[in-house]
PDB file of N, CA and C in Angstrom:
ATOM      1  N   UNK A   1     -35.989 -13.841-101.934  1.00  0.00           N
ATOM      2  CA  UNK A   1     -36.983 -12.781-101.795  1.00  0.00           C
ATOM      3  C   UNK A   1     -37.136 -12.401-100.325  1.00  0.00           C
ATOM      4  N   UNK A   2     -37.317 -11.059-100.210  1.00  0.00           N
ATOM      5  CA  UNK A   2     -37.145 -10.642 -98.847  1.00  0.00           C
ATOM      6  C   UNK A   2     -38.605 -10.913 -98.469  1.00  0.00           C
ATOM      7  N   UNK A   3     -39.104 -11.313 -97.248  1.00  0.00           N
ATOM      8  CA  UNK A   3     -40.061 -11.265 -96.116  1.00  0.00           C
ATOM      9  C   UNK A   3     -40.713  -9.868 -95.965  1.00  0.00           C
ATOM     10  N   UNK A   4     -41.764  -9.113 -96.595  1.00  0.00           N
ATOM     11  CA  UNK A   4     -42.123  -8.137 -95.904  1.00  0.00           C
ATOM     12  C   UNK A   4     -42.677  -8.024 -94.376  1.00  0.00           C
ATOM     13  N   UNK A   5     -43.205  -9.168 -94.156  1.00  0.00           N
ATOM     14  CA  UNK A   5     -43.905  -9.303 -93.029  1.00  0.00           C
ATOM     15  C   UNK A   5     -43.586  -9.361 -92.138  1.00  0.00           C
ATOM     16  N   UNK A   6     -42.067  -9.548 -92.129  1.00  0.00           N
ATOM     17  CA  UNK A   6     -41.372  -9.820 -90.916  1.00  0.00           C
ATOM     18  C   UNK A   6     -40.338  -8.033 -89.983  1.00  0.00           C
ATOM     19  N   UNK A   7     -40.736  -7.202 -91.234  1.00  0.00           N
ATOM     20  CA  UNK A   7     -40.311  -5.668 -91.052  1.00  0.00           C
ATOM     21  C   UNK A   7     -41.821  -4.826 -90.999  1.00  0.00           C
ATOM     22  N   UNK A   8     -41.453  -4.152 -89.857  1.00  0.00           N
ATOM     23  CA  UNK A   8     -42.175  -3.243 -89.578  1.00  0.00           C
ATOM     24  C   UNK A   8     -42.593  -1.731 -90.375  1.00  0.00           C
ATOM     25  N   UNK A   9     -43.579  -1.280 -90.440  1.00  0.00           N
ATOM     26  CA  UNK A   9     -43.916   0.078 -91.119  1.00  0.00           C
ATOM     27  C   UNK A   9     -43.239   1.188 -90.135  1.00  0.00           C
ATOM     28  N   UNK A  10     -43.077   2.100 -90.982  1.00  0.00           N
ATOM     29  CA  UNK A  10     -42.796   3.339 -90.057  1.00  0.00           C
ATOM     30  C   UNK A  10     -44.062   3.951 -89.403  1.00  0.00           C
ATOM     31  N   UNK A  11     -45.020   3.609 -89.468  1.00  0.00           N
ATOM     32  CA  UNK A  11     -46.551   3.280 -88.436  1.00  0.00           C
ATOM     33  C   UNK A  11     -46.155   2.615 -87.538  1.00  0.00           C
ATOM     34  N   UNK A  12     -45.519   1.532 -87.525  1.00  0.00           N
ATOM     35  CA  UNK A  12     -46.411   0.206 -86.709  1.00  0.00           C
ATOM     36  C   UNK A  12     -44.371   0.621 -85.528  1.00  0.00           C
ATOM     37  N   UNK A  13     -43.752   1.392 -85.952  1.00  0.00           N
ATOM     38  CA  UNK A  13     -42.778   1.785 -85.117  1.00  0.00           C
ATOM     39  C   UNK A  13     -42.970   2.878 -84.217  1.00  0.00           C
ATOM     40  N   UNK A  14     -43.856   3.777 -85.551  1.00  0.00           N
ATOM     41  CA  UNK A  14     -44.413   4.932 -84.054  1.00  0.00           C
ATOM     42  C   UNK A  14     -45.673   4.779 -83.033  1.00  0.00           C
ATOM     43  N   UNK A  15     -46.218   3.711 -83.563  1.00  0.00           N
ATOM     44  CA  UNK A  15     -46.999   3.248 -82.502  1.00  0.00           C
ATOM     45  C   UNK A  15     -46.201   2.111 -81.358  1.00  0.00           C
ATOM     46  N   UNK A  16     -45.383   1.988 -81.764  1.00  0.00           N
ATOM     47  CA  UNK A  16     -44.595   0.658 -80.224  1.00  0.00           C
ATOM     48  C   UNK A  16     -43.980   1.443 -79.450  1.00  0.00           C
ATOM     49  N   UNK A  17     -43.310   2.751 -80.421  1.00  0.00           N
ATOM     50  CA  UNK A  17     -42.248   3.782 -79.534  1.00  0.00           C
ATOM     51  C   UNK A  17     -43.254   4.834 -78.949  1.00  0.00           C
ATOM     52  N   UNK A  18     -44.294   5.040 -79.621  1.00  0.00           N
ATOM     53  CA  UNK A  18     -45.256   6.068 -79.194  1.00  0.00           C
ATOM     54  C   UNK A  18     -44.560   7.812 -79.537  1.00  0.00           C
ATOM     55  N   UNK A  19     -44.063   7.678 -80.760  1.00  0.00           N
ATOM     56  CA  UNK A  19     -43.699   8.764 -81.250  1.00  0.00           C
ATOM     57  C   UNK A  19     -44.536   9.395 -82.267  1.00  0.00           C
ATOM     58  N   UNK A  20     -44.483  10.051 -83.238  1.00  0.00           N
ATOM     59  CA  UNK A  20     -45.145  10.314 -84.688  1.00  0.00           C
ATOM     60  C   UNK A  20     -44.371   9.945 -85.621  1.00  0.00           C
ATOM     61  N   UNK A  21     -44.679   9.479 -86.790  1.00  0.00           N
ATOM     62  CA  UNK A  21     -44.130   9.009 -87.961  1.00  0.00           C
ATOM     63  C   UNK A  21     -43.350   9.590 -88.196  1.00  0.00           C
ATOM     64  N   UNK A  22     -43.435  11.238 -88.301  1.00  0.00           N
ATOM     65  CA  UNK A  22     -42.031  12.443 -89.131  1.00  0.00           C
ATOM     66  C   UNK A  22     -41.013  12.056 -87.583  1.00  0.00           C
ATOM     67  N   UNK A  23     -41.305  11.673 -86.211  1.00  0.00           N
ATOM     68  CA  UNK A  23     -39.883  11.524 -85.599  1.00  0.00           C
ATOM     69  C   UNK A  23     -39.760  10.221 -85.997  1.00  0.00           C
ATOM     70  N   UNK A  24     -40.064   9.458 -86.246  1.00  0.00           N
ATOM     71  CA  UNK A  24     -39.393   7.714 -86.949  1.00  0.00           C
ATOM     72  C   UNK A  24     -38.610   8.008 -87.781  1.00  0.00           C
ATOM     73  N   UNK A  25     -39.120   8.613 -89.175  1.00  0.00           N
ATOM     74  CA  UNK A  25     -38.436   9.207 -90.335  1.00  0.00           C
ATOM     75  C   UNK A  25     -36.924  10.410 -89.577  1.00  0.00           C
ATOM     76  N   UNK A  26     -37.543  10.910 -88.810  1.00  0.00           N
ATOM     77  CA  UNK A  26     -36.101  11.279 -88.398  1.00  0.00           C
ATOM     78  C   UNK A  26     -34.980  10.918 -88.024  1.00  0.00           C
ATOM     79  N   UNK A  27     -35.690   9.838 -87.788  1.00  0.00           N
ATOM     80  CA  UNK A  27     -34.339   9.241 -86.609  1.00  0.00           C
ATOM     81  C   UNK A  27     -33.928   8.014 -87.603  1.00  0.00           C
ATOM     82  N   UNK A  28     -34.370   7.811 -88.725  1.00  0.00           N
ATOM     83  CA  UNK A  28     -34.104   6.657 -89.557  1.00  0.00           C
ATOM     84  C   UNK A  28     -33.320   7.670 -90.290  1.00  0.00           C
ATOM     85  N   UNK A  29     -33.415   8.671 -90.882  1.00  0.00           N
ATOM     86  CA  UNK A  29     -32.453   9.920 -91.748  1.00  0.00           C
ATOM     87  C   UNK A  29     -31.345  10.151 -91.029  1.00  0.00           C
ATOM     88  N   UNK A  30     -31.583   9.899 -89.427  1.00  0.00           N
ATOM     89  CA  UNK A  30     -30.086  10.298 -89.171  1.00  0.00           C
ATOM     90  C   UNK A  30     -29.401   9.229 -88.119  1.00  0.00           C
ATOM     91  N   UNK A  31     -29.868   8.261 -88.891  1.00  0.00           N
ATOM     92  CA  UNK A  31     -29.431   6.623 -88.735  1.00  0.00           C
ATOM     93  C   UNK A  31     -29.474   6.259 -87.412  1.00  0.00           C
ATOM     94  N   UNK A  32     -30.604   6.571 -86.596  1.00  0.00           N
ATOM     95  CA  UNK A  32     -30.117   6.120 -85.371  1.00  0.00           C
ATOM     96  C   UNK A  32     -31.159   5.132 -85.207  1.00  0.00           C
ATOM     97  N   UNK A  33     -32.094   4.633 -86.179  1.00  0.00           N
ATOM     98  CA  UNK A  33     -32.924   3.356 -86.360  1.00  0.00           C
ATOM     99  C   UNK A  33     -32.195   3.120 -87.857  1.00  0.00           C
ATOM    100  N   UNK A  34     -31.825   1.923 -87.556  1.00  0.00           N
ATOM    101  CA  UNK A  34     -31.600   0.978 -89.085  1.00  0.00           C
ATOM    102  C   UNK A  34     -32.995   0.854 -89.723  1.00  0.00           C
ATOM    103  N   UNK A  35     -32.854   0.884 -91.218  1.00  0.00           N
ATOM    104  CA  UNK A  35     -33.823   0.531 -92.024  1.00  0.00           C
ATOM    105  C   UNK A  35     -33.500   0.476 -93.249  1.00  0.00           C
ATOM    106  N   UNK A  36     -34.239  -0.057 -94.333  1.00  0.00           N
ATOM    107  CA  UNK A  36     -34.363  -0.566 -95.744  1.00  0.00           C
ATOM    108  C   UNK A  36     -35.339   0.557 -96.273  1.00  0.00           C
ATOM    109  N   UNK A  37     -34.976   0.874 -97.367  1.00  0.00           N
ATOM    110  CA  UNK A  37     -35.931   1.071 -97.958  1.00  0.00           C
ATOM    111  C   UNK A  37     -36.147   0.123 -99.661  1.00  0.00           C
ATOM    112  N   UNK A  38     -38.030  -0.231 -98.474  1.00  0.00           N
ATOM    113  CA  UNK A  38     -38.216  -1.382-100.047  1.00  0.00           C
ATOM    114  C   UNK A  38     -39.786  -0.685 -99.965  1.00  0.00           C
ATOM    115  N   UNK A  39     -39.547  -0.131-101.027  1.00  0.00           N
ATOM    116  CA  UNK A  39     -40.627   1.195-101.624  1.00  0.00           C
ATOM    117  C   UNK A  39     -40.768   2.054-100.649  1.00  0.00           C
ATOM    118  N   UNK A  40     -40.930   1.675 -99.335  1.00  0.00           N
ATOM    119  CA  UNK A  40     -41.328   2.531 -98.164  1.00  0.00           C
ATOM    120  C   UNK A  40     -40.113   2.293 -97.154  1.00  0.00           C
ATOM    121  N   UNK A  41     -40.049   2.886 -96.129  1.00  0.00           N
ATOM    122  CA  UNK A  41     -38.915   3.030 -95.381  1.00  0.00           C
ATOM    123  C   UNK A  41     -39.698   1.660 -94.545  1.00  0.00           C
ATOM    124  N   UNK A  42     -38.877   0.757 -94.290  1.00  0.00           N
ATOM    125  CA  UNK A  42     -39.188  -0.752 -93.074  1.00  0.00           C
ATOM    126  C   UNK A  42     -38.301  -0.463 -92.530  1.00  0.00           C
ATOM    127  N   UNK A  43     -38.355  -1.254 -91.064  1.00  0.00           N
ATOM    128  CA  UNK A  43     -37.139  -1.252 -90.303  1.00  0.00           C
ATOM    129  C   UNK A  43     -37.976  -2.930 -89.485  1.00  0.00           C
ATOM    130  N   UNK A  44     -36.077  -3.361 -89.725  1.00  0.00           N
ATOM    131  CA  UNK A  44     -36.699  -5.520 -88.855  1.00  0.00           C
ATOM    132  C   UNK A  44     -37.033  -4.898 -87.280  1.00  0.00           C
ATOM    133  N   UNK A  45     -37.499  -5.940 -86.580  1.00  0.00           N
ATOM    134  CA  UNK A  45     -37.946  -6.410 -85.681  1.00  0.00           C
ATOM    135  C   UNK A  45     -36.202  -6.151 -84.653  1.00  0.00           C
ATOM    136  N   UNK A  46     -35.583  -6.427 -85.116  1.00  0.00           N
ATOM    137  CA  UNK A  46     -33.753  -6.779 -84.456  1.00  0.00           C
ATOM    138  C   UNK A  46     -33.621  -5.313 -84.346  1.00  0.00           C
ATOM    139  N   UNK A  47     -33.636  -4.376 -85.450  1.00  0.00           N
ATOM    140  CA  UNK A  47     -33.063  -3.587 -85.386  1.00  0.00           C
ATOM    141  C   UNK A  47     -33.758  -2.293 -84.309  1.00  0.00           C
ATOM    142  N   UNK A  48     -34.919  -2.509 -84.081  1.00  0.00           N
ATOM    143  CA  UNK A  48     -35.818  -1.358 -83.444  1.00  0.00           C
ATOM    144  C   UNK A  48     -35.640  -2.062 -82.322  1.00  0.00           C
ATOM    145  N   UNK A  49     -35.539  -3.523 -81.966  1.00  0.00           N
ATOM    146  CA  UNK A  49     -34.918  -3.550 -80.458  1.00  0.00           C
ATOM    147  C   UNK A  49     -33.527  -3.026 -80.201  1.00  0.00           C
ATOM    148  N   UNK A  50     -32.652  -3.239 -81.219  1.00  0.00           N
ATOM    149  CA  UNK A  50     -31.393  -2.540 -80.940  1.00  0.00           C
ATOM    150  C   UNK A  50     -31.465  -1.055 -80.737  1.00  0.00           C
ATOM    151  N   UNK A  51     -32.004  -0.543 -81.359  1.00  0.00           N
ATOM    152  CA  UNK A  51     -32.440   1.080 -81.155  1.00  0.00           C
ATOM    153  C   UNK A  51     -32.859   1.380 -79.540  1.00  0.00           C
ATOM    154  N   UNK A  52     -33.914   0.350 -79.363  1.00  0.00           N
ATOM    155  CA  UNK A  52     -34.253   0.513 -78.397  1.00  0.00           C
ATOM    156  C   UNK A  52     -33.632   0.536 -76.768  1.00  0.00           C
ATOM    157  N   UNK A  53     -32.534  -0.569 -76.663  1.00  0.00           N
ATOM    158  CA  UNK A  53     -31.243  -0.997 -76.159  1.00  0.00           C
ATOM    159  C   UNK A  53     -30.313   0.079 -76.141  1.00  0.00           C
ATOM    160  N   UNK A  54     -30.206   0.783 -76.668  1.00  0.00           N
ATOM    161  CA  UNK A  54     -29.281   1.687 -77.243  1.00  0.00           C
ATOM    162  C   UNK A  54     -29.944   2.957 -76.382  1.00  0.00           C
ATOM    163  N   UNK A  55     -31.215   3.175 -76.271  1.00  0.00           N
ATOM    164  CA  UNK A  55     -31.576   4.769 -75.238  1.00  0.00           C
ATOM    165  C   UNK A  55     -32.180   4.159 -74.178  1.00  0.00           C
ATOM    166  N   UNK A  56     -31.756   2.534 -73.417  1.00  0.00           N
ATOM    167  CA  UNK A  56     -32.151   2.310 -72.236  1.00  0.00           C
ATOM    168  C   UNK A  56     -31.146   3.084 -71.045  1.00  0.00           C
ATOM    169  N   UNK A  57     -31.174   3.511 -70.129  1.00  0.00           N
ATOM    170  CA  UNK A  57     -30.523   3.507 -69.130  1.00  0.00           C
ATOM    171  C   UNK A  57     -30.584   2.648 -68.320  1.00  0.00           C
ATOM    172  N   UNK A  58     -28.918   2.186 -68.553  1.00  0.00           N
ATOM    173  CA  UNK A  58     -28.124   0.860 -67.299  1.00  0.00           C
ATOM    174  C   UNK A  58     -27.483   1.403 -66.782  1.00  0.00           C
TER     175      UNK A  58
END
């Protein structure tokens, strides 16, 4: 059984990124955040740091 608790809401992502929910949902539609959908769109903890990693400038 999967862990809900351990995946984030598409809330609790636009509040860390400080975006709005419809750009979370966007960017999860055009895969550039990994996510599940288990009833609602989640995305892990791994993957929104990888996202995040991914539009740092090095």
């Amino acid at each position: 059984m999967v862990d809900l608790t351990k995946y984030l809401t598409v809330r609790e992502v636009a509040k860390r990124l400080d975006l709005t929910e419809e750009r979370v949902r966007d960017l999860i539609n055009l895969k550039e955040i990994r996510a599940t959908k288990i009833g609602k769109w989640r995305v892990h903890p791994k993957d929104l740091e990888e996202f995040v990693k991914s539009r740092m400038n090095t």
